[in-house]
N, C-alpha and C. Protein backbone atom coordinates (compact mmCIF):
# COMPACT_ATOMS: atom_id res chain seq x y z
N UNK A 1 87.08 59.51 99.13
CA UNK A 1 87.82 59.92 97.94
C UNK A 1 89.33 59.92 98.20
N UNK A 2 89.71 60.27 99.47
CA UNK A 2 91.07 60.13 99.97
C UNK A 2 91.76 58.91 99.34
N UNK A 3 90.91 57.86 100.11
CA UNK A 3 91.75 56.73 100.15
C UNK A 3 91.69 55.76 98.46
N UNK A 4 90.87 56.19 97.89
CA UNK A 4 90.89 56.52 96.05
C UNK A 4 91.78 57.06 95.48
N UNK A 5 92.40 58.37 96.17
CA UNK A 5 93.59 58.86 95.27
C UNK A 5 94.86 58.14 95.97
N UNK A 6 94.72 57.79 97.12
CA UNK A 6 95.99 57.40 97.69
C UNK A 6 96.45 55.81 96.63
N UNK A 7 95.06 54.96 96.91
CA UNK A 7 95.65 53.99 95.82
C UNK A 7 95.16 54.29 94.11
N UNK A 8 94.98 54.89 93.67
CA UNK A 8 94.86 55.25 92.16
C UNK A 8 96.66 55.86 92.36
N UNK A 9 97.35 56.41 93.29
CA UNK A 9 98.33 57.77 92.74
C UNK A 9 99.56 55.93 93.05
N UNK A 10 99.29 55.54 93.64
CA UNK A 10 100.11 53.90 93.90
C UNK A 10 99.84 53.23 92.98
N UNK A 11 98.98 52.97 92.18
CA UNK A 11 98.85 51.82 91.58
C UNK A 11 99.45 52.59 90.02
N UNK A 12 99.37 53.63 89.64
CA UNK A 12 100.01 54.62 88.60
C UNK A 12 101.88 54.37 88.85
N UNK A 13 101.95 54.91 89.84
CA UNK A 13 103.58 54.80 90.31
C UNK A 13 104.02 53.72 89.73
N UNK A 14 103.17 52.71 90.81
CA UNK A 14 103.78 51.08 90.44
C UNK A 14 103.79 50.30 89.55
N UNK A 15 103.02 50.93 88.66
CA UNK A 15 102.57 50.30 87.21
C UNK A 15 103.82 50.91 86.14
N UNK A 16 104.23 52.24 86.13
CA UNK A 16 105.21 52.60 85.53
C UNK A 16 106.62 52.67 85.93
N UNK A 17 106.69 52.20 87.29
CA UNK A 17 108.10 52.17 87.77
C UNK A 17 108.35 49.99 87.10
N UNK A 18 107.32 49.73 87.20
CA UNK A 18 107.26 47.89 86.94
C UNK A 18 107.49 47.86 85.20
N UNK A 19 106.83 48.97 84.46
CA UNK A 19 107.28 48.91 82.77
C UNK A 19 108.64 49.39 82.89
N UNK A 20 109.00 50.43 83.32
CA UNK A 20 110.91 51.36 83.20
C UNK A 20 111.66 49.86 83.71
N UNK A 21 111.27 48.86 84.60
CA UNK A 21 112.16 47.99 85.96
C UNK A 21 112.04 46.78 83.88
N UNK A 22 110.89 46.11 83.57
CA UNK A 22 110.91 45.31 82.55
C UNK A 22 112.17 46.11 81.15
N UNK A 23 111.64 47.25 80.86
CA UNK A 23 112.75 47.84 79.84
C UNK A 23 114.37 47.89 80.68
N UNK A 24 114.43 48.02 81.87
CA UNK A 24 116.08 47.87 82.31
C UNK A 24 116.29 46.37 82.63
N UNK A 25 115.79 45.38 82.45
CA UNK A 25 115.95 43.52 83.21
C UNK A 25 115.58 42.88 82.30
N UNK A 26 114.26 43.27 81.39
CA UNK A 26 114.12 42.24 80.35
C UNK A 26 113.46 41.41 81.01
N UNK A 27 113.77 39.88 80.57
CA UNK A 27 113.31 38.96 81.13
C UNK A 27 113.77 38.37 82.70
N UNK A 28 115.12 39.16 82.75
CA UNK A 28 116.26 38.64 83.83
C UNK A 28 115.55 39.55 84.60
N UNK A 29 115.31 39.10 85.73
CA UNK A 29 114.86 39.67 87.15
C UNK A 29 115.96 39.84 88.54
N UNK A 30 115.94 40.37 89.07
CA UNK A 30 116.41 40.31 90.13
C UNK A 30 118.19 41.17 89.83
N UNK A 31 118.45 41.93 88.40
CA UNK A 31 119.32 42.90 88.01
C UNK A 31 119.91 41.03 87.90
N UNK A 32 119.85 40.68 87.29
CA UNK A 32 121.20 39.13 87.08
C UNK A 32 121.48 39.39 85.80
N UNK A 33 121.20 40.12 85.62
CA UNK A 33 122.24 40.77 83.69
C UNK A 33 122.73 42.28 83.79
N UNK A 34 122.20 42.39 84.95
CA UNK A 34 123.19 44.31 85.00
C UNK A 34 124.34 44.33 85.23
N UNK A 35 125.02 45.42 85.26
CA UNK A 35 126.42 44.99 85.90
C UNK A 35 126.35 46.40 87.11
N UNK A 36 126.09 45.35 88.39
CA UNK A 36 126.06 45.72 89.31
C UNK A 36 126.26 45.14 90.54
N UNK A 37 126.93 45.54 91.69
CA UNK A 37 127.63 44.91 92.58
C UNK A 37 126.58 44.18 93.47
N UNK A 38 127.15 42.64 93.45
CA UNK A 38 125.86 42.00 94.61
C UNK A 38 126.50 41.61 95.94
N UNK A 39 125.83 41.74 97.00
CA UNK A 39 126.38 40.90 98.07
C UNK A 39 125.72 40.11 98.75
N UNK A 40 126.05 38.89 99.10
CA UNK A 40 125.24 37.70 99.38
C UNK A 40 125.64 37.44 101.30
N UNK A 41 125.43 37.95 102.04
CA UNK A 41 125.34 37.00 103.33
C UNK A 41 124.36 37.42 104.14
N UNK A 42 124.92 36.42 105.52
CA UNK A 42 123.50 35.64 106.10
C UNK A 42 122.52 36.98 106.53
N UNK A 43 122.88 38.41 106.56
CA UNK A 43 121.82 39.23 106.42
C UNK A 43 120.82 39.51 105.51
N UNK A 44 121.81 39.55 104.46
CA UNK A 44 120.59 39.87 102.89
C UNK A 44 120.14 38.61 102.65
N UNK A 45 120.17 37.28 102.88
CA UNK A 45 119.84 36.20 102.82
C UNK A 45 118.27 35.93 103.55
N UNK A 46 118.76 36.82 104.87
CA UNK A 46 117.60 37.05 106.11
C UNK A 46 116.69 37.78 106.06
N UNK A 47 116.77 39.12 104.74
CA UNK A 47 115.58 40.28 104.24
C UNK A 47 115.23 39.73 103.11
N UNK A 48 116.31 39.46 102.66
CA UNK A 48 116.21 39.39 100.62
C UNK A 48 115.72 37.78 100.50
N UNK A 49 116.30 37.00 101.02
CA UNK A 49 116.39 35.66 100.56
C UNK A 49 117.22 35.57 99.20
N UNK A 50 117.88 36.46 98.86
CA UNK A 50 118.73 36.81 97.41
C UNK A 50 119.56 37.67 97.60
N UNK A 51 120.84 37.58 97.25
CA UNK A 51 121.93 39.01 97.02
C UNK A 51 121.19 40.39 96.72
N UNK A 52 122.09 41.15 97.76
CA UNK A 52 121.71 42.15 97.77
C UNK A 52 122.56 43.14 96.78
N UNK A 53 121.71 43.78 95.63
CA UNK A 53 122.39 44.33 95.16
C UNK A 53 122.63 45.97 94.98
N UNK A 54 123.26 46.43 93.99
CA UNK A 54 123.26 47.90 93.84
C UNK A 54 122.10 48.64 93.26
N UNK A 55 122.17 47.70 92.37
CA UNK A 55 120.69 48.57 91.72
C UNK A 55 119.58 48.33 92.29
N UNK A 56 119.39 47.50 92.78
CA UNK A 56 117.86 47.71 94.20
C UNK A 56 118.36 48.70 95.09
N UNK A 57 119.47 48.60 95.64
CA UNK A 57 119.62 49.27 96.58
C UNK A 57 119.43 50.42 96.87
N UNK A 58 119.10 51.68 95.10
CA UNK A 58 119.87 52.70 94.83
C UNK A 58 118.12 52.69 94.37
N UNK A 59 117.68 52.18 93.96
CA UNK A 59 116.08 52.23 93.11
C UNK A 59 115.22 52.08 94.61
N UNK A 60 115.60 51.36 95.59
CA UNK A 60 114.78 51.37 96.52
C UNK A 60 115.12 52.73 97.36
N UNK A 61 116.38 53.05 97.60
CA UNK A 61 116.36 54.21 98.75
C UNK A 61 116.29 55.60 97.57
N UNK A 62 115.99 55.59 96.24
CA UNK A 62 115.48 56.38 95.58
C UNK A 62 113.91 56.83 95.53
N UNK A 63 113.04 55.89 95.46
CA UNK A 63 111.55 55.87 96.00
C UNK A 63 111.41 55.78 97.09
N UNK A 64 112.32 55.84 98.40
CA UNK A 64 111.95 56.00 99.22
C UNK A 64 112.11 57.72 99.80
N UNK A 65 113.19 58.09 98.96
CA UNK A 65 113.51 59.80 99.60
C UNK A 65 112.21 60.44 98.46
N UNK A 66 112.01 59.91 97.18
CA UNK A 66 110.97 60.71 96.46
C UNK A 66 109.78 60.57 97.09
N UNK A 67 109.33 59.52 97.68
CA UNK A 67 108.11 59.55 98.91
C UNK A 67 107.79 60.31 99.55
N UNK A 68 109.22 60.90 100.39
CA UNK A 68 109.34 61.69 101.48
C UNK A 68 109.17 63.22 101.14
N UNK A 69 109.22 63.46 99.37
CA UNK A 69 109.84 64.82 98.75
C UNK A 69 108.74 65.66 99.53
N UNK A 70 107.29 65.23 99.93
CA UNK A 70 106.73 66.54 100.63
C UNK A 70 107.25 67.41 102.01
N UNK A 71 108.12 66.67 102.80
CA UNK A 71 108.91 67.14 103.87
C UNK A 71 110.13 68.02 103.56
N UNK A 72 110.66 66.82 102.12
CA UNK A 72 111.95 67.37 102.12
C UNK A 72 111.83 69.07 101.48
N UNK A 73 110.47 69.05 100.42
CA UNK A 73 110.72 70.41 99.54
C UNK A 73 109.85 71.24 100.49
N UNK A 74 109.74 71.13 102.24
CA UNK A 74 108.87 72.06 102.79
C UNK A 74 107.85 72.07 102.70
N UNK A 75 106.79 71.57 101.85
CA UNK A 75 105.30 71.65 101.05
C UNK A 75 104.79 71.12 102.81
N UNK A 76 104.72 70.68 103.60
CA UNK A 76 104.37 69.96 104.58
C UNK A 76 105.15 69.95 105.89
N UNK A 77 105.40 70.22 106.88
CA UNK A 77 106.34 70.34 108.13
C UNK A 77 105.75 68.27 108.15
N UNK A 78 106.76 68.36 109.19
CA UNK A 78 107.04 66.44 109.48
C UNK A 78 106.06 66.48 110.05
N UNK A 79 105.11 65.30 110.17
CA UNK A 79 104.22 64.91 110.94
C UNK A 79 104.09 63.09 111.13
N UNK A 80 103.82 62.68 112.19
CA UNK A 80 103.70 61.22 112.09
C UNK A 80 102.74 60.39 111.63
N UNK A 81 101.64 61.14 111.26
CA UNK A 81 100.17 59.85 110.32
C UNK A 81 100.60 60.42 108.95
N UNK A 82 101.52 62.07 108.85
CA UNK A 82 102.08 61.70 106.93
C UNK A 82 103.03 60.46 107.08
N UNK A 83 103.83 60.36 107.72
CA UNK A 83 105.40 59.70 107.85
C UNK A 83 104.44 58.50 107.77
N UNK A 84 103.71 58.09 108.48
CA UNK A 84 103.15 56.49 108.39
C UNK A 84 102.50 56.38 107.09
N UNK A 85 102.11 57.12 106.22
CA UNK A 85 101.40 57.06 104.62
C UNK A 85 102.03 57.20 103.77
N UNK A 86 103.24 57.85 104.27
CA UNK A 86 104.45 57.80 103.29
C UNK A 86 105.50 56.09 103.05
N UNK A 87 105.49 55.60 104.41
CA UNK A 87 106.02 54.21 104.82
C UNK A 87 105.01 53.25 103.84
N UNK A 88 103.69 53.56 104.36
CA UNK A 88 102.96 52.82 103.55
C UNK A 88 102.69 52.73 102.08
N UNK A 89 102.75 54.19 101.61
CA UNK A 89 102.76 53.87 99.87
C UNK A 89 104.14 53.11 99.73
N UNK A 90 105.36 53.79 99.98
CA UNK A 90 106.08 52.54 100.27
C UNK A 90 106.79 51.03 99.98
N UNK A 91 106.07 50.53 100.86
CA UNK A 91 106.18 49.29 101.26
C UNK A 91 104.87 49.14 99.99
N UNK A 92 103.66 49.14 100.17
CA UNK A 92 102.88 49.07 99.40
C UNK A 92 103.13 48.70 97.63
N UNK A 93 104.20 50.49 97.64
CA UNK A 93 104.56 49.91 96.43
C UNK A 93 105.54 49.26 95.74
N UNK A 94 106.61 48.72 96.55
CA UNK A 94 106.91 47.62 96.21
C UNK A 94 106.36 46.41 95.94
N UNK A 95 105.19 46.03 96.89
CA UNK A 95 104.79 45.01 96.60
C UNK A 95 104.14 44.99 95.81
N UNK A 96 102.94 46.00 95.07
CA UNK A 96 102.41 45.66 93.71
C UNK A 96 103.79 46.08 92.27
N UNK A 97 104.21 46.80 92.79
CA UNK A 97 105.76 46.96 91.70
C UNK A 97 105.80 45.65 91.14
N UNK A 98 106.78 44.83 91.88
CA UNK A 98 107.00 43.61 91.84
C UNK A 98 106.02 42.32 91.53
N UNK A 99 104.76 42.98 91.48
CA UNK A 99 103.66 41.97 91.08
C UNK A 99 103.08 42.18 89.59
N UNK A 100 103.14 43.55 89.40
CA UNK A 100 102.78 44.14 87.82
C UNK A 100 104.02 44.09 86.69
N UNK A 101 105.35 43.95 87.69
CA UNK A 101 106.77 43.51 86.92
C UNK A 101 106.63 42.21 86.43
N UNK A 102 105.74 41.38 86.58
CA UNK A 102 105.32 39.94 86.20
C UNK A 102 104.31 39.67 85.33
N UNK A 103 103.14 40.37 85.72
CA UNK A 103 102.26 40.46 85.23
C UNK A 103 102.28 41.29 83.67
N UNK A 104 103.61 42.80 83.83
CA UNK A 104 103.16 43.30 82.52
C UNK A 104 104.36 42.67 81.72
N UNK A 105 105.52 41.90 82.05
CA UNK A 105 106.57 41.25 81.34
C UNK A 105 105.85 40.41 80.40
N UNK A 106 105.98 40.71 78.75
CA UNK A 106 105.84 39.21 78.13
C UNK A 106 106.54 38.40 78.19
N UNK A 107 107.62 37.95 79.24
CA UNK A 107 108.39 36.65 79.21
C UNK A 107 107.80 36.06 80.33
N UNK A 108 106.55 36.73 80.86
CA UNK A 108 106.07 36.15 82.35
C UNK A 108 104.48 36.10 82.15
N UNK A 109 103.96 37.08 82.73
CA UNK A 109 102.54 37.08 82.62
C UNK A 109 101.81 35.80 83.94
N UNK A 110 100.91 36.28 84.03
CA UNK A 110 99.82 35.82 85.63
C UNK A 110 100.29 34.48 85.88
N UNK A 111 100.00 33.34 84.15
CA UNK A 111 99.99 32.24 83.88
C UNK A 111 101.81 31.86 84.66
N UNK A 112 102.99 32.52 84.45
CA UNK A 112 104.21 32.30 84.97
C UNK A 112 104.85 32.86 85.86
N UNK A 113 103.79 33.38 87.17
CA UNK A 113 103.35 33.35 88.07
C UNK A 113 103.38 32.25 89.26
N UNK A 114 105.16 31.63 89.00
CA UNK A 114 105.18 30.25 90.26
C UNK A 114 106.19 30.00 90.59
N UNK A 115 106.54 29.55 91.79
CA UNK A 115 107.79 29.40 91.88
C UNK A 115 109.08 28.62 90.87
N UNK A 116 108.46 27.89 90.26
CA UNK A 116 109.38 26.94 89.56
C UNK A 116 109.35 27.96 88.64
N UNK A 117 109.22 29.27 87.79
CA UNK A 117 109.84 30.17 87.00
C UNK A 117 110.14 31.25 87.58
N UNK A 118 110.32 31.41 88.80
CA UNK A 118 110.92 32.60 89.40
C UNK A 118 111.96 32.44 90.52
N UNK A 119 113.48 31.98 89.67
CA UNK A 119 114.70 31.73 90.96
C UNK A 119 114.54 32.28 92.11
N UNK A 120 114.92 33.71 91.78
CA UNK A 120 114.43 34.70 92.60
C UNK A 120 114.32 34.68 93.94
N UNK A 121 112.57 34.80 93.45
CA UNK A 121 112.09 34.47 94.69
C UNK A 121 111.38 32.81 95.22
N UNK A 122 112.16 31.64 94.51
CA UNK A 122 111.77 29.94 94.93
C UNK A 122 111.65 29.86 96.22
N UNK A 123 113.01 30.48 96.97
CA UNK A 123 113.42 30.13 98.48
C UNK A 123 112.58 31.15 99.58
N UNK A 124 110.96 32.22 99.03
CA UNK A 124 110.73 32.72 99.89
C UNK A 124 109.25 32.69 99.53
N UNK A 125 108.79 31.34 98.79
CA UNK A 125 106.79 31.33 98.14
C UNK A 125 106.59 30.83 99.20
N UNK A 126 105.68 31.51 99.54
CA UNK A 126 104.67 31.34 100.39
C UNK A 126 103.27 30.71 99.63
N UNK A 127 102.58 29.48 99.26
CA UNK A 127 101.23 29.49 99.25
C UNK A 127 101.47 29.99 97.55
N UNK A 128 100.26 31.33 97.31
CA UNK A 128 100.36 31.54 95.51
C UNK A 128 101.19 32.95 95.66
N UNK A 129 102.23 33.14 96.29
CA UNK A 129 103.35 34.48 96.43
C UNK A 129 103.97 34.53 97.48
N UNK A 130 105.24 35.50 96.64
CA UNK A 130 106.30 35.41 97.37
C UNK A 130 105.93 36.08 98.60
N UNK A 131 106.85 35.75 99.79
CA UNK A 131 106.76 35.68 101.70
C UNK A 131 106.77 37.48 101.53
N UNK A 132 107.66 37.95 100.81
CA UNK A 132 107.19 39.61 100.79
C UNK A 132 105.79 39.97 100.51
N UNK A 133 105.15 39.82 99.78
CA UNK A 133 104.04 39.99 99.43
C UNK A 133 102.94 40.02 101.07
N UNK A 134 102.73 38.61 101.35
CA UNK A 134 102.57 38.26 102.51
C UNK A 134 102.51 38.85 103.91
N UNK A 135 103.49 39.55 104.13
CA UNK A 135 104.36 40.46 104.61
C UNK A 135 104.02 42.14 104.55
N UNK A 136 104.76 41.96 103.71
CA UNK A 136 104.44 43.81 103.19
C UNK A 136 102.86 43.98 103.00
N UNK A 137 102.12 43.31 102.71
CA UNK A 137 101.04 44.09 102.43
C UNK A 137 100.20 44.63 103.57
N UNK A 138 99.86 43.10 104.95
CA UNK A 138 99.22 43.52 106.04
C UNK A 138 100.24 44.67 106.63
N UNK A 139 101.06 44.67 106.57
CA UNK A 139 102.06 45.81 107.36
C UNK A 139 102.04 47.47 106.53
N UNK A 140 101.57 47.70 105.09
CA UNK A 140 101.60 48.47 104.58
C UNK A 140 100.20 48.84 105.01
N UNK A 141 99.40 48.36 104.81
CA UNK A 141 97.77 48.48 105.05
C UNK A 141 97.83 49.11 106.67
N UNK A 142 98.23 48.53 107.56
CA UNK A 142 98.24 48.57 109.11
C UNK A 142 99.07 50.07 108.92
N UNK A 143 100.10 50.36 108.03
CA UNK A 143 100.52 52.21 108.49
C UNK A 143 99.76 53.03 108.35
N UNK A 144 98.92 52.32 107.25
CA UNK A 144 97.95 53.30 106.17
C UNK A 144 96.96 53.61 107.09
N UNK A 145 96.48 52.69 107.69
CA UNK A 145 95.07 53.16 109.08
C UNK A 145 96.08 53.86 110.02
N UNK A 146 96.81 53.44 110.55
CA UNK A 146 97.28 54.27 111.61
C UNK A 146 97.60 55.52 111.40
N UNK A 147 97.96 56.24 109.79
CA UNK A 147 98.44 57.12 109.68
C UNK A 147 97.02 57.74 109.06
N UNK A 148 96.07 57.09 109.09
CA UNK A 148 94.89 58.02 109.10
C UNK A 148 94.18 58.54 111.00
N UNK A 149 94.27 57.69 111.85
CA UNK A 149 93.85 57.40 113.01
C UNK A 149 95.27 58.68 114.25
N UNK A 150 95.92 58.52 113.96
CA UNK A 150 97.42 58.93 114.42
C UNK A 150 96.63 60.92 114.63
């Protein structure tokens, strides 16, 4: 039942942080209609494969301290198999974020789902998804056991 609420309480998150991300981008992905500061070199080129911008920057290290809120508000002293389940929802949920941001967009949907309609991410498909996907998921999965095992 654990590992039921862990992904039911992820797939909730990521499903409504991916509708709020469609109502602030629209069809434009990747903040390319916000007005927000980007920076492009050979580092963010080397994580992102895309400018790195403000409003990821500020939305990602925002879900990442609300992750953490059981340490921070005391509810929990630090421990390292929470800290690894916390990494893992995570990482985790970025990667379905970013997959239900497609899926629930009507300017996108499963069917526009390819590289040739997603600038974005062209320079990082892997196969049928982007190299994050790829990536993040065996590595999110791998905290998630360890931080049960730990």
């Amino acid at each position: 039942m654990e590992h039921a609420v862990f992904m039911g309480f992820l797939a909730l998150a990521a499903w409504l942080f991916a509708l709020l991300e469609i109502q602030i981008e629209g069809p434009h992905g990747w903040a390319q209609n916000l007005p927000t500061w980007r920076i492009e070199n050979r580092w963010t080129r080397a994580i992102y494969k895309k400018p790195l911008t403000g409003y990821h920057l500020y939305a990602q290290g925002f879900i990442l301290l609300t992750a953490h809120s059981p340490f921070g508000l005391n509810l929990v002293a630090w421990n390292l198999p929470d800290e690894l389940r916390i990494l893992s929802f995570v990482i985790l949920f970025w990667v379905l974020e970013d997959f239900l941001w497609f899926i629930c967009n009507p300017q996108y949907g499963l069917k526009s789902f390819r590289p040739q309609y997603i600038r974005w991410h062209r320079d990082a498909w892997w196969w049928i998804a982007p190299r994050d996907y790829w990536i993040g998921t065996p590595v999110g999965i791998a905290l998630y056991l360890l931080g049960l095992t730990s």
